[in-house]
Protein backbone atom coordinates (compact mmCIF):
# COMPACT_ATOMS: atom_id res chain seq x y z
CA UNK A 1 -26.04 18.15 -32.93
CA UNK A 2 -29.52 19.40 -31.94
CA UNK A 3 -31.10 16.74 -34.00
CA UNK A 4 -28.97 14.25 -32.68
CA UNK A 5 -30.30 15.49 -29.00
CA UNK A 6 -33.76 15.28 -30.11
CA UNK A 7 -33.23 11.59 -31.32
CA UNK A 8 -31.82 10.47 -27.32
CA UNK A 9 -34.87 12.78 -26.19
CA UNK A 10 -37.18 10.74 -27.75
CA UNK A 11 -35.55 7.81 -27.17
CA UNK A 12 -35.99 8.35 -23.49
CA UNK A 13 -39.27 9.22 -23.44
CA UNK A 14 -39.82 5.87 -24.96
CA UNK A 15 -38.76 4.09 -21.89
CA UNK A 16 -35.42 3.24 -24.17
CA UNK A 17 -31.56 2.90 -22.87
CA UNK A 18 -29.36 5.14 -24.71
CA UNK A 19 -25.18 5.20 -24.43
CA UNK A 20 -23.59 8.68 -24.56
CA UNK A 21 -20.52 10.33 -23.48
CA UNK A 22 -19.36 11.02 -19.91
CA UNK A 23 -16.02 12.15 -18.15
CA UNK A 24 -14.09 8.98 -18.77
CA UNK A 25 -16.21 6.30 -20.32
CA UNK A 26 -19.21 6.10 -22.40
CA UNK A 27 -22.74 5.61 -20.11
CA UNK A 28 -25.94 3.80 -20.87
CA UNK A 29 -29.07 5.67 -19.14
CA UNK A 30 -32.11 6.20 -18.79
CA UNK A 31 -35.47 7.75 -17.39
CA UNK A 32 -35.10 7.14 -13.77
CA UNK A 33 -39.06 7.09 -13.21
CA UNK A 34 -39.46 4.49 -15.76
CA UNK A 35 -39.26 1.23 -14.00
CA UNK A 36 -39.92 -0.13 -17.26
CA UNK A 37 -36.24 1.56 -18.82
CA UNK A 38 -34.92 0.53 -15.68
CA UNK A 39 -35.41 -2.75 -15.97
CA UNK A 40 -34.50 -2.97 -19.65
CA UNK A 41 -31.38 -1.35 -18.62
CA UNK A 42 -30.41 -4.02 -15.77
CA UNK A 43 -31.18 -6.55 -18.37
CA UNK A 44 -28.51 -5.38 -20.64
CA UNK A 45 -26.40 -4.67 -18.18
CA UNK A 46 -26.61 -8.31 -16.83
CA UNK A 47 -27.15 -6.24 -13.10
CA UNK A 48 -29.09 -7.35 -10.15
CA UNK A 49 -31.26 -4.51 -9.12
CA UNK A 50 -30.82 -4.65 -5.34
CA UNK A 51 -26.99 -3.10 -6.32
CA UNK A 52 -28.68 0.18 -6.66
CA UNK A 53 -28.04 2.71 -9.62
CA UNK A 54 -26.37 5.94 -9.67
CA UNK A 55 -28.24 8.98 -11.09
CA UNK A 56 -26.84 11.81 -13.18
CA UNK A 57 -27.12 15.55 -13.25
CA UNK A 58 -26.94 19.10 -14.66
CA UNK A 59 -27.14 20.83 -11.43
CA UNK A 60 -28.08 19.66 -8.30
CA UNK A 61 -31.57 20.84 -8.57
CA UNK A 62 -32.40 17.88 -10.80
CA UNK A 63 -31.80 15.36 -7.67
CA UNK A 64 -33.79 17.18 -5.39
CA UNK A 65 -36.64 14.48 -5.75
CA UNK A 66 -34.21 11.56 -4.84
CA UNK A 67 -32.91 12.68 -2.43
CA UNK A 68 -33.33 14.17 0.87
CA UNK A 69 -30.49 17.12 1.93
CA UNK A 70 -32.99 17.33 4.95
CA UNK A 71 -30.08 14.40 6.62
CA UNK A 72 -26.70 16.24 5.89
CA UNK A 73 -25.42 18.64 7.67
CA UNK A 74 -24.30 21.78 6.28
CA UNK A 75 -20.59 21.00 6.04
CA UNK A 76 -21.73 17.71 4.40
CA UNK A 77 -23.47 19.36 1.87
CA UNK A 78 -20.58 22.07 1.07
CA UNK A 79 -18.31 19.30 1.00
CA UNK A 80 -20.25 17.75 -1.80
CA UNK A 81 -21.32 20.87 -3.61
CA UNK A 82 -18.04 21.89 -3.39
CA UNK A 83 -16.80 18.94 -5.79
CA UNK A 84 -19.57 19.59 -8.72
CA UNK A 85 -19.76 19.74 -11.49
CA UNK A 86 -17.09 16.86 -11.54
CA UNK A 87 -16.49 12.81 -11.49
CA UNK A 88 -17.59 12.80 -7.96
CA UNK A 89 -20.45 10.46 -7.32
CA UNK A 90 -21.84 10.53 -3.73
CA UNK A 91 -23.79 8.15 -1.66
CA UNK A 92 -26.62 10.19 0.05
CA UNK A 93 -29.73 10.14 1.67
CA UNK A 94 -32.50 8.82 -0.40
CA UNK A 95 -36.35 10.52 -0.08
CA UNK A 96 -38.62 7.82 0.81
CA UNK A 97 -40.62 8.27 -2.40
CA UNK A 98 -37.72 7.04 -4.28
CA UNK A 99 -38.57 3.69 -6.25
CA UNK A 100 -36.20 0.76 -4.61
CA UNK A 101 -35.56 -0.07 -8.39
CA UNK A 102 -33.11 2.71 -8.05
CA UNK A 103 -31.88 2.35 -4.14
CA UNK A 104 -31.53 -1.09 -4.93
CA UNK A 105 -31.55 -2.73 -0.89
CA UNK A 106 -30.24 0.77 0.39
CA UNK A 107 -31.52 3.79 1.56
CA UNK A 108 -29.17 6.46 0.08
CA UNK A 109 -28.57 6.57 -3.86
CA UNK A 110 -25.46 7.60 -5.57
CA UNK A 111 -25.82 10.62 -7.22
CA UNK A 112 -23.64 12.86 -9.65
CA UNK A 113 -23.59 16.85 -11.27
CA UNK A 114 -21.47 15.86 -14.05
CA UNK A 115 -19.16 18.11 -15.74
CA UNK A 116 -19.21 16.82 -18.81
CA UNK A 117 -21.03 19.08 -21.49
CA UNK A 118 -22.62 16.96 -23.36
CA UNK A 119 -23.97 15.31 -20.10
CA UNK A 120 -25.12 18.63 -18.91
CA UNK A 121 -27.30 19.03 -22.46
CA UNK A 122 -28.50 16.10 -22.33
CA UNK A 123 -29.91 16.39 -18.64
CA UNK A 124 -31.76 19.97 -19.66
CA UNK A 125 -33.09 18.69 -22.93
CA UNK A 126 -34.82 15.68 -21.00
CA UNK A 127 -35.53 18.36 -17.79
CA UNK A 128 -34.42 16.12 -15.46
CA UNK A 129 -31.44 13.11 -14.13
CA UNK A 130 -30.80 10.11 -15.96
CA UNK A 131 -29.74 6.54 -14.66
CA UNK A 132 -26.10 6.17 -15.57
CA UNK A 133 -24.28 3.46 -15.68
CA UNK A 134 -20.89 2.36 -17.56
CA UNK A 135 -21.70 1.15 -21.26
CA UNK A 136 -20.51 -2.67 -21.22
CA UNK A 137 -21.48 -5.76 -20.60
CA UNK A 138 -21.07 -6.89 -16.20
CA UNK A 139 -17.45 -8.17 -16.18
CA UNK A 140 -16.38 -6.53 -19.35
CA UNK A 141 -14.80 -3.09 -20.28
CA UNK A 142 -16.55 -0.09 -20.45
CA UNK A 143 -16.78 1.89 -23.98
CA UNK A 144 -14.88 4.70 -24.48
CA UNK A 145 -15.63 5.94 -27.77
CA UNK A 146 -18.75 4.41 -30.18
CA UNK A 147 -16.75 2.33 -31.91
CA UNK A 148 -16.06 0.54 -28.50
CA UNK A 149 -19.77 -0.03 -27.96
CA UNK A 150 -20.01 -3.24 -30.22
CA UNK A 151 -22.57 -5.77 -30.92
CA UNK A 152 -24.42 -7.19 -28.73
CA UNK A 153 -24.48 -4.10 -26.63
CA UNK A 154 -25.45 -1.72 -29.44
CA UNK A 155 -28.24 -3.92 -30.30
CA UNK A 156 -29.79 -3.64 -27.37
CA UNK A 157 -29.86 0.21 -27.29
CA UNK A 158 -32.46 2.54 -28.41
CA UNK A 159 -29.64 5.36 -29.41
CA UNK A 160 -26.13 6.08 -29.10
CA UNK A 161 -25.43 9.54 -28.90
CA UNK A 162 -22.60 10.68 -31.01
CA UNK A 163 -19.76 12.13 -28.54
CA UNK A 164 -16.34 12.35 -26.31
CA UNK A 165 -15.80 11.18 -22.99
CA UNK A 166 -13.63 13.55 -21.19
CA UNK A 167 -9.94 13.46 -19.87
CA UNK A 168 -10.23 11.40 -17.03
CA UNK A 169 -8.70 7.82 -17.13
CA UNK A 170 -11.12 6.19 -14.81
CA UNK A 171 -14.79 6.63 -13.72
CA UNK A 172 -15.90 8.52 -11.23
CA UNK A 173 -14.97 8.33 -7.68
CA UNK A 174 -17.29 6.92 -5.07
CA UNK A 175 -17.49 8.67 -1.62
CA UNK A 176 -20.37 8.58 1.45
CA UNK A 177 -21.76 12.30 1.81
CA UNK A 178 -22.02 11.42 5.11
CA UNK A 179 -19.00 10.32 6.10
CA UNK A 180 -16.81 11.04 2.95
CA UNK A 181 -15.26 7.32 3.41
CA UNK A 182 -13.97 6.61 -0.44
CA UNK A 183 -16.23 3.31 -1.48
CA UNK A 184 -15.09 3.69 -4.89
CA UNK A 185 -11.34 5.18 -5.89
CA UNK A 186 -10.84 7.10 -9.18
């Protein structure tokens, strides 16, 4: 397995999209500071960037630069700290200093501290968040194993990190740290 880390490692620091395992479907990510993975990752994707992107975690230390806890309040934050690690993905307050090729035409960004083991390796073997997204094509279904993520889409990818997604059925669930309004069900 450690070999197989240090392949998606690499493959990362080569401004490449890799697919690996999260709690319910397979993800394609990224470097979130690399405009340039970012953009080859829209392009697969088939996703407009002004949508905005949702970064993911192995604690919340590793979102610290994106975003600013500065604008919660204290309940806020134990509301959302209270949910992690998990398939909770919030919508918070973005730094300033965070590109607009991740906010998309918003000020917040959705963030996640996943649960997921292999998710959690992966994070501390690159040292910091990745750009996660579900591993399909816009419109079609997400992958939930490797054999799922077929041609074109595996073409496309610098690696695919051997795995299994977790037991949930669907991904995560969308909420507003803010306000905790539900934009996405589970």
């Amino acid at each position: 397995m450690q070999n197989e880390f240090e392949q998606a490692v690499a493959a990362l620091r080569a401004d490449g999209v890799i697919a690996y395992a999260t709690e319910a479907v397979f993800g394609l990510g990224c470097d979130p500071d690399s405009e340039l993975a970012v953009q080859r990752l829209l392009t697969i994707k088939q996703r407009p960037v002004e949508k905005g992107l949702i970064l993911i975690a192995a604690d919340l230390a590793q979102l610290q630069d994106y975003i600013d806890l500065s604008q919660l309040s204290a309940e806020q934050l134990e509301r959302v700290e209270a949910s992690w690690p998990g398939p909770f993905t919030w919508i918070m307050p973005a730094r300033p200093s965070t590109p607009a090729w991740l906010t998309g035409r918003f000020d917040t960004l959705a963030v996640r501290v996943s649960g997921h083991p292999q998710v959690q390796a992966l994070c501390r073997a690159y040292g910091k968040p990745l750009v996660s997204t579900s591993a399909n094509l816009t419109g079609e279904e997400p992958a939930r194993s490797t054999a799922e993520i077929g041609a074109p889409l595996a073409d496309m990818l610098a690696y695919i990190l051997p795995g299994n997604v977790g037991g949930q059925a669907n991904p995560s669930e969308i909420k507003d740290a803010r306000t905790g309004a539900v934009i996405r069900p589970s």
